[in-house]
Protein backbone atom coordinates (compact mmCIF):
# COMPACT_ATOMS: atom_id res chain seq x y z
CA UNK A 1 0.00 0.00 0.00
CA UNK A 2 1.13 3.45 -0.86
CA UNK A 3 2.37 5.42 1.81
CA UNK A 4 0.17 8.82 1.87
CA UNK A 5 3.54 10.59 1.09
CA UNK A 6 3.79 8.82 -2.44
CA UNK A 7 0.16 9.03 -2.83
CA UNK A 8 0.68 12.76 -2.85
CA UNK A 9 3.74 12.74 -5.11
CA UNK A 10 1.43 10.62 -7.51
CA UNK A 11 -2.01 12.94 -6.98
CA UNK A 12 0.56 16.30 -7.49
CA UNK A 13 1.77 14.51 -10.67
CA UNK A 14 -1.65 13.54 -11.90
CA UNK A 15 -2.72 16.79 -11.61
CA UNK A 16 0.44 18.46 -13.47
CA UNK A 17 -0.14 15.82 -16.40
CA UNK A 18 -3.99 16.51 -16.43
CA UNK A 19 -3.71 20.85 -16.16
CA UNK A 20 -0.30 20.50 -18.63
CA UNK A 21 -2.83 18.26 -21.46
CA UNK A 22 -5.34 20.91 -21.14
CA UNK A 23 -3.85 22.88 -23.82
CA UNK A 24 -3.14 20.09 -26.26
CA UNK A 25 -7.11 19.69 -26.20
CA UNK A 26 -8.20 23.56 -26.22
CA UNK A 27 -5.88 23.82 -29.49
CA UNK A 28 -7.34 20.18 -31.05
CA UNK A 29 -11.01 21.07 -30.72
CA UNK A 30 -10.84 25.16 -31.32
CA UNK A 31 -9.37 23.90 -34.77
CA UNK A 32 -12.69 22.13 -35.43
CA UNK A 33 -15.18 23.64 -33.09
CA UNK A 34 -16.81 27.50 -32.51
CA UNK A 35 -14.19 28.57 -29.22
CA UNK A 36 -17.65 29.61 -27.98
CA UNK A 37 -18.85 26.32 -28.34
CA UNK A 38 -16.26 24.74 -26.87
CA UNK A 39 -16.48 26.57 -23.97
CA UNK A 40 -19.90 26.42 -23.75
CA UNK A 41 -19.96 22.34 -23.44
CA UNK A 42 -16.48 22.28 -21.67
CA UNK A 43 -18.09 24.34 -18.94
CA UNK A 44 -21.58 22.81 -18.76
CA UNK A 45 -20.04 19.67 -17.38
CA UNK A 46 -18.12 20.90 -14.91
CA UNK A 47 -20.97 23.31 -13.71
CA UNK A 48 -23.13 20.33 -13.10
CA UNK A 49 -20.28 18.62 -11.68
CA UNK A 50 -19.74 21.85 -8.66
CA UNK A 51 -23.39 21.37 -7.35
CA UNK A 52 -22.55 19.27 -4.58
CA UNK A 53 -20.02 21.97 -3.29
CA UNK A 54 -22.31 25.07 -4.18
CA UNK A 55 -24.86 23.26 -1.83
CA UNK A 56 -22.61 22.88 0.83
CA UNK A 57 -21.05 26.47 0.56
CA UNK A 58 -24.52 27.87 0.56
CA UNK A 59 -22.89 31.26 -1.02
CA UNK A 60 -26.50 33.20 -0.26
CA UNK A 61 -25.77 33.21 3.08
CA UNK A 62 -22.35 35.40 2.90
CA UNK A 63 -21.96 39.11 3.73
CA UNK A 64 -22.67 40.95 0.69
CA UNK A 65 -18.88 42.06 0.25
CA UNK A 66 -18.17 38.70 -0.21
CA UNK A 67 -21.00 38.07 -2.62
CA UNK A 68 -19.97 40.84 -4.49
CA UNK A 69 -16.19 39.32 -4.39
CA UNK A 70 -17.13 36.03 -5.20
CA UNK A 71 -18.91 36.90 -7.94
CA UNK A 72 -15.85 39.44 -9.75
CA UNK A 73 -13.21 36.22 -9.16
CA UNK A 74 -16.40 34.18 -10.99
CA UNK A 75 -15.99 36.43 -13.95
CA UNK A 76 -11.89 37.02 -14.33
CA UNK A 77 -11.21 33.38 -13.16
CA UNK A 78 -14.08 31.37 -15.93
CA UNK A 79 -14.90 33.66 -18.72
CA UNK A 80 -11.72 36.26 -18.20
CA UNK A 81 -9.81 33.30 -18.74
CA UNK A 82 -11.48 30.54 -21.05
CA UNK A 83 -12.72 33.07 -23.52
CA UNK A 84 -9.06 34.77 -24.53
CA UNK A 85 -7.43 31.35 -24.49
CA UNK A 86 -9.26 29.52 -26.43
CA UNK A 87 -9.47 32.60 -28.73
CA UNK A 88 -5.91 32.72 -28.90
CA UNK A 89 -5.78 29.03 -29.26
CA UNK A 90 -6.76 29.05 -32.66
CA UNK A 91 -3.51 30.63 -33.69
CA UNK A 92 -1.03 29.22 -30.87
CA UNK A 93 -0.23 26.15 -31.40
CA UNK A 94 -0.37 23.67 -27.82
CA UNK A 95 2.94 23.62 -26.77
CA UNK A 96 3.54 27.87 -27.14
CA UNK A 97 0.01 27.99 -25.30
CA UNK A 98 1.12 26.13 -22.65
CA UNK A 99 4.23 28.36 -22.22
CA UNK A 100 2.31 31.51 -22.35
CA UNK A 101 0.05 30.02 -19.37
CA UNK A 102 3.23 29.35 -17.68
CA UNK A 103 3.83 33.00 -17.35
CA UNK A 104 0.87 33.56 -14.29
CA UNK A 105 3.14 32.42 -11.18
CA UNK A 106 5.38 36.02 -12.61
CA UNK A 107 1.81 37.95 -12.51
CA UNK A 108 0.57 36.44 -9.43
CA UNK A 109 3.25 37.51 -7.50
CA UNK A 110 3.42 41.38 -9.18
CA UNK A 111 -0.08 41.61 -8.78
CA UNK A 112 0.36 40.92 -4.92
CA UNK A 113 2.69 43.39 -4.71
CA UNK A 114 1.15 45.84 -6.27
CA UNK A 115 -2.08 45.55 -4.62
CA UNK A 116 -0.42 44.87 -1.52
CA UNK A 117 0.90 48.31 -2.24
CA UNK A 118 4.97 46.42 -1.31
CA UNK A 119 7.65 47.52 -3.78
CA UNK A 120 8.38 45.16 -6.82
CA UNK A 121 11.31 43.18 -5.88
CA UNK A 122 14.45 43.37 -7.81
CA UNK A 123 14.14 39.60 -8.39
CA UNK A 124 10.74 39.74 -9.65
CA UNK A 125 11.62 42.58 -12.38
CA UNK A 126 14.32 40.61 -13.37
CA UNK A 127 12.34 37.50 -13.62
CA UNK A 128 9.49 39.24 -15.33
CA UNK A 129 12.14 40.49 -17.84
CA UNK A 130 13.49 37.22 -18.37
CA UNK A 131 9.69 35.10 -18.91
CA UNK A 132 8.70 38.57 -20.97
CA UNK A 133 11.88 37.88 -23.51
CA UNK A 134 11.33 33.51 -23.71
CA UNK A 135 7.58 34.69 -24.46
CA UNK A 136 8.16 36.99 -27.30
CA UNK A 137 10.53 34.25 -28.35
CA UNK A 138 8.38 31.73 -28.07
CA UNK A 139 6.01 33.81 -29.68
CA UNK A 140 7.53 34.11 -32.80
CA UNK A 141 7.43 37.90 -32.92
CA UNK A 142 11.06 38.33 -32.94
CA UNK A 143 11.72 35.96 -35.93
CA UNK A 144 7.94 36.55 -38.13
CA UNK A 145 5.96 39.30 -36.80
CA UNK A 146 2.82 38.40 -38.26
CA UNK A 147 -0.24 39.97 -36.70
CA UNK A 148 -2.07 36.58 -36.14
CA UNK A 149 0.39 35.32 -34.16
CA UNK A 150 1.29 38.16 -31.93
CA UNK A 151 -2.52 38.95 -31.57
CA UNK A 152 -3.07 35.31 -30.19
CA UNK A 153 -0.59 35.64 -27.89
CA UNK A 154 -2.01 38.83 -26.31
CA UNK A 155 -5.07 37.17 -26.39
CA UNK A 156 -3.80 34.24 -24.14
CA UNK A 157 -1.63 36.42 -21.94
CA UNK A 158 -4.95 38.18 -21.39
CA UNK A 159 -6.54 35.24 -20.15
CA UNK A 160 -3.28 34.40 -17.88
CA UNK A 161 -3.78 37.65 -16.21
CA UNK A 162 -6.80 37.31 -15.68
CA UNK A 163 -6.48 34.20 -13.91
CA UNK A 164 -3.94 35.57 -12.04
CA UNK A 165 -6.44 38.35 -10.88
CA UNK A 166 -8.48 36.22 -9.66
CA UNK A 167 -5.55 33.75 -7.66
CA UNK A 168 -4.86 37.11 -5.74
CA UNK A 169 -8.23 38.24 -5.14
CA UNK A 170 -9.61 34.63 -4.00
CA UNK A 171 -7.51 34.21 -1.03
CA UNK A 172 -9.65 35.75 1.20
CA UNK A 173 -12.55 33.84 0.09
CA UNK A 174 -10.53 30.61 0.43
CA UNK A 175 -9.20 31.62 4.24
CA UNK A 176 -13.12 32.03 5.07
CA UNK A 177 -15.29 29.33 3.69
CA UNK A 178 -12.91 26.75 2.24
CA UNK A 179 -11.09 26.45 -0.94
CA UNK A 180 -13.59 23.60 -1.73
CA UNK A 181 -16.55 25.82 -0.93
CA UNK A 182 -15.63 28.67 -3.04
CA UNK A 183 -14.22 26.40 -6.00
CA UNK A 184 -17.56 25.11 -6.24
CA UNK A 185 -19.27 28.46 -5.88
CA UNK A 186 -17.06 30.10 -8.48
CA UNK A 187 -17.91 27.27 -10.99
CA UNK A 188 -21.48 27.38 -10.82
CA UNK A 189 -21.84 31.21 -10.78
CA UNK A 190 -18.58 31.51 -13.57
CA UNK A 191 -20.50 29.31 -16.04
CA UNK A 192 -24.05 30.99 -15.84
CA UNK A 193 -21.91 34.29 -16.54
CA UNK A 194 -20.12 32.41 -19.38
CA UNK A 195 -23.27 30.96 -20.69
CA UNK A 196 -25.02 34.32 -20.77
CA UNK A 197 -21.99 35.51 -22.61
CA UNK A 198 -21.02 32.90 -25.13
CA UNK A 199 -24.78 31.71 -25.95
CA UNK A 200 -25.82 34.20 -28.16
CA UNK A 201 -22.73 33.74 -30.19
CA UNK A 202 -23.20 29.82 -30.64
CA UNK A 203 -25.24 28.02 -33.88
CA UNK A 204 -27.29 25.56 -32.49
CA UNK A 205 -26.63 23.89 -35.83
CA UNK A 206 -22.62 23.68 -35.05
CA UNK A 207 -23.29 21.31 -32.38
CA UNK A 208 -20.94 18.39 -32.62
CA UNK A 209 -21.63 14.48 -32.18
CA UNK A 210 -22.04 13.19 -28.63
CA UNK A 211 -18.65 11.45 -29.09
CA UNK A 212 -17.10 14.64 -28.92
CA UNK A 213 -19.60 15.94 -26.51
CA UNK A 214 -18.82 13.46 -23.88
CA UNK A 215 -14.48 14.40 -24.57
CA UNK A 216 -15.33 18.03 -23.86
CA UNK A 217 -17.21 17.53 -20.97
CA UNK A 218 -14.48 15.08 -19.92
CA UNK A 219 -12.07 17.35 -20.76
CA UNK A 220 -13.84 20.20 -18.35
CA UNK A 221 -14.64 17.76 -15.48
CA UNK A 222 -11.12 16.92 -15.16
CA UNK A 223 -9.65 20.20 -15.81
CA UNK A 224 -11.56 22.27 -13.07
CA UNK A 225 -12.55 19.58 -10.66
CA UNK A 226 -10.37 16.24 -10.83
CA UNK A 227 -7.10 18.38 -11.02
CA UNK A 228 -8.16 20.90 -8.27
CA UNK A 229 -9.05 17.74 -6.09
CA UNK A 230 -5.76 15.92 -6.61
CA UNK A 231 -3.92 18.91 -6.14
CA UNK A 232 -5.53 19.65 -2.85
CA UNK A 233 -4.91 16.24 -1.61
CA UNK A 234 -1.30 16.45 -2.71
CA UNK A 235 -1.04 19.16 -0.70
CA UNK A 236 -1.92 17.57 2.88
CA UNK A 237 1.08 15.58 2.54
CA UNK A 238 3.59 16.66 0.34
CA UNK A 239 5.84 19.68 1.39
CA UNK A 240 4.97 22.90 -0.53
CA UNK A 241 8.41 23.79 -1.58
CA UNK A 242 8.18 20.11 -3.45
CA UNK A 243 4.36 20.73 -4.79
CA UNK A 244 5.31 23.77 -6.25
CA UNK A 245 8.25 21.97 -8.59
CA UNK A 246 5.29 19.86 -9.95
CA UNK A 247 3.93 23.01 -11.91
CA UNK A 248 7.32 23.46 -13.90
CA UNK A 249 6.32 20.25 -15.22
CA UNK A 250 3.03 21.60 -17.00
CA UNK A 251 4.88 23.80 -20.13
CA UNK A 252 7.13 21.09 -20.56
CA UNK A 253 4.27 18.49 -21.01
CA UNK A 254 2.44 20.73 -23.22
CA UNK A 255 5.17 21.45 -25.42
CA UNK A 256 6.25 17.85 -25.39
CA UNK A 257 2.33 16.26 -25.54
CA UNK A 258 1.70 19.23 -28.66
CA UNK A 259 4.79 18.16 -30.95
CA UNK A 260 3.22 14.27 -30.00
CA UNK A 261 -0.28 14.24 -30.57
CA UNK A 262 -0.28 17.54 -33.10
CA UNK A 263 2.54 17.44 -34.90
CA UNK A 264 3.48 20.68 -34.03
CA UNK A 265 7.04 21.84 -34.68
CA UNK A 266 9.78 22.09 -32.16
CA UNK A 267 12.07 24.92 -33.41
CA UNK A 268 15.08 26.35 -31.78
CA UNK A 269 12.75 29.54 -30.74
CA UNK A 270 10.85 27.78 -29.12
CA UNK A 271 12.91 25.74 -26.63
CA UNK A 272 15.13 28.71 -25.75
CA UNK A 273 12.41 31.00 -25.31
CA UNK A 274 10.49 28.08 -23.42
CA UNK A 275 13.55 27.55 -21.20
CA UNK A 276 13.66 31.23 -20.62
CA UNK A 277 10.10 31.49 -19.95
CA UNK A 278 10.61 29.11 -17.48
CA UNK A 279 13.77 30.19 -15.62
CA UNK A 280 12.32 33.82 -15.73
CA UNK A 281 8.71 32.10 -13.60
CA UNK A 282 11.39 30.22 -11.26
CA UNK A 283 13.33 33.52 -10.42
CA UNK A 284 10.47 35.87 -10.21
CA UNK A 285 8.44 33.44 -7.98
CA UNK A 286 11.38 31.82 -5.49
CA UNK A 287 10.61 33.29 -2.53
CA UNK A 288 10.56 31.39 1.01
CA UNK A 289 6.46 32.12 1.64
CA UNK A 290 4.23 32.70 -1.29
CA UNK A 291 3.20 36.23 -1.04
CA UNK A 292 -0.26 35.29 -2.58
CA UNK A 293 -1.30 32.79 -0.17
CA UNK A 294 0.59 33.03 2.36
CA UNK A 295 2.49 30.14 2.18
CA UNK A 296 5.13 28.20 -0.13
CA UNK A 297 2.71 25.97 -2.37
CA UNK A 298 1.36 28.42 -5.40
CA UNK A 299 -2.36 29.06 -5.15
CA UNK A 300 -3.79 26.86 -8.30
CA UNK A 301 -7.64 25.93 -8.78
CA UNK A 302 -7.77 25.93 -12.21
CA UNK A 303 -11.40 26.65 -13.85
């Protein structure tokens, strides 16, 4: 029988594996399905999935500040984020998407500062600088500046920051009622916002077969409930300067998984900018305490 130390190691790596694959399958089906579409099923299953917790939270019965709160991290952690990505998907390939994602550990901690109103640490400019050159590497605007591919990297550095918006405004939420709580309660109310947002722009026609029905909603099940789970339980016994190393695994996957399943090219560019991307997140985000959470594991419940 595992001991519960390994079965953490294995749950953290699960987890890193599942949330690294994400953008392999955002990039597959935006190629053949509406973004809006995608979305739109991705998120219906993993709505219905949250009930449970949005029962137990019973969100109606918070202040009205947190109400209000809960419902602003609803919009910048599910639609803020899903709707640029998968936006920008259609031009990034997998492996540069999962790169550009890498970047939010740099904003998390900036944001915190800044709204923390601390002064930016020299090591977090210089990270910043470093991840901000491996991007625009990675990017491809250095070598071909074409507009589609610069655009749909703003576009998914939009939804990173986003979803690093929301990691620093969440904490208090989580401190209060429970990180399971409030996942579940950001879910629910994040997808009726998305819905109301992405419905109007989706052909009833363009729906796809239930095959691929059933991989989307698989695909949003485990990506905002499955991964958050494992990760949590990782967490009760693995030591968070060791759960945090599991996250440097995720661009590396995604470049790896996208040049495997898509046959997506892996240029020069690409793994120097992707090993400066990374480097830059590892200096910028070393510190002994997480400044967003208050302690050393990075705050990750990924919608």
């Amino acid at each position: 029988m595992a001991t519960p130390a390994r079965g953490g190691y294995a749950a953290a790596l699960a987890a890193a594996f599942i949330w690294a694959l994400i953008p392999v399958g955002t990039r597959f089906y935006v190629l053949r399905l509406d973004p809006y579409l995608f979305n739109v099923i991705r998120y219906g299953a993993s709505g219905c999935g949250a009930l449970p917790l949005l029962i137990h939270a019973k969100p109606w019965r918070w202040p009205a500040r947190d109400r209000w709160l809960v419902t602003c991290c609803s919009i910048f952690g599910v639609s803020g984020y899903t709707i640029p990505v998968a936006l920008g998907a259609q031009t990034t390939p997998a492996g540069r998407l999962g790169l550009l994602i890498a970047t939010e550990p740099v904003m998390i901690v900036a944001l915190t500062m800044l709204l923390q109103r601390r002064p930016i640490e020299r090591r977090v400019l210089v990270g910043s600088l470093i991840a901000l050159f491996g991007v625009a590497l990675t990017s491809g605007a250095l070598t071909a500046p074409l507009q589609s591919q610069w655009w749909g990297t703003l576009e998914v550095l939009a939804g990173a920051f986003s979803w690093s918006l929301y990691t620093v405004l969440v904490v208090r939420l989580n401190q209060r009622y429970g990180s399971f709580a409030v996942t579940g309660t950001i879910l629910i109310l994040g997808t009726a916002i998305l819905m109301a947002l992405s419905l109007p722009k989706v052909n009833a026609a363009m729906l796809p077969d239930a095959n691929t029905i059933a991989i989307l909603a698989g695909i949003g099940v485990s990506s905002s409930l499955l991964g958050f789970l494992l990760w949590n339980y990782a967490g009760m016994s693995v030591p968070a300067e060791r759960l945090g190393l599991f996250m440097y695994l995720i661009p590396a996957v995604s470049v790896c998984a996208g040049v495997e399943f898509l046959a997506e090219s892996l240029t020069v560019p690409i793994v120097v900018g992707g090993a400066l991307t990374i480097m830059g997140v590892w200096i910028a985000s070393r510190t002994t305490r997480n400044v967003a959470t208050g302690t050393g594991a990075p705050a990750v419940t990924r919608p």
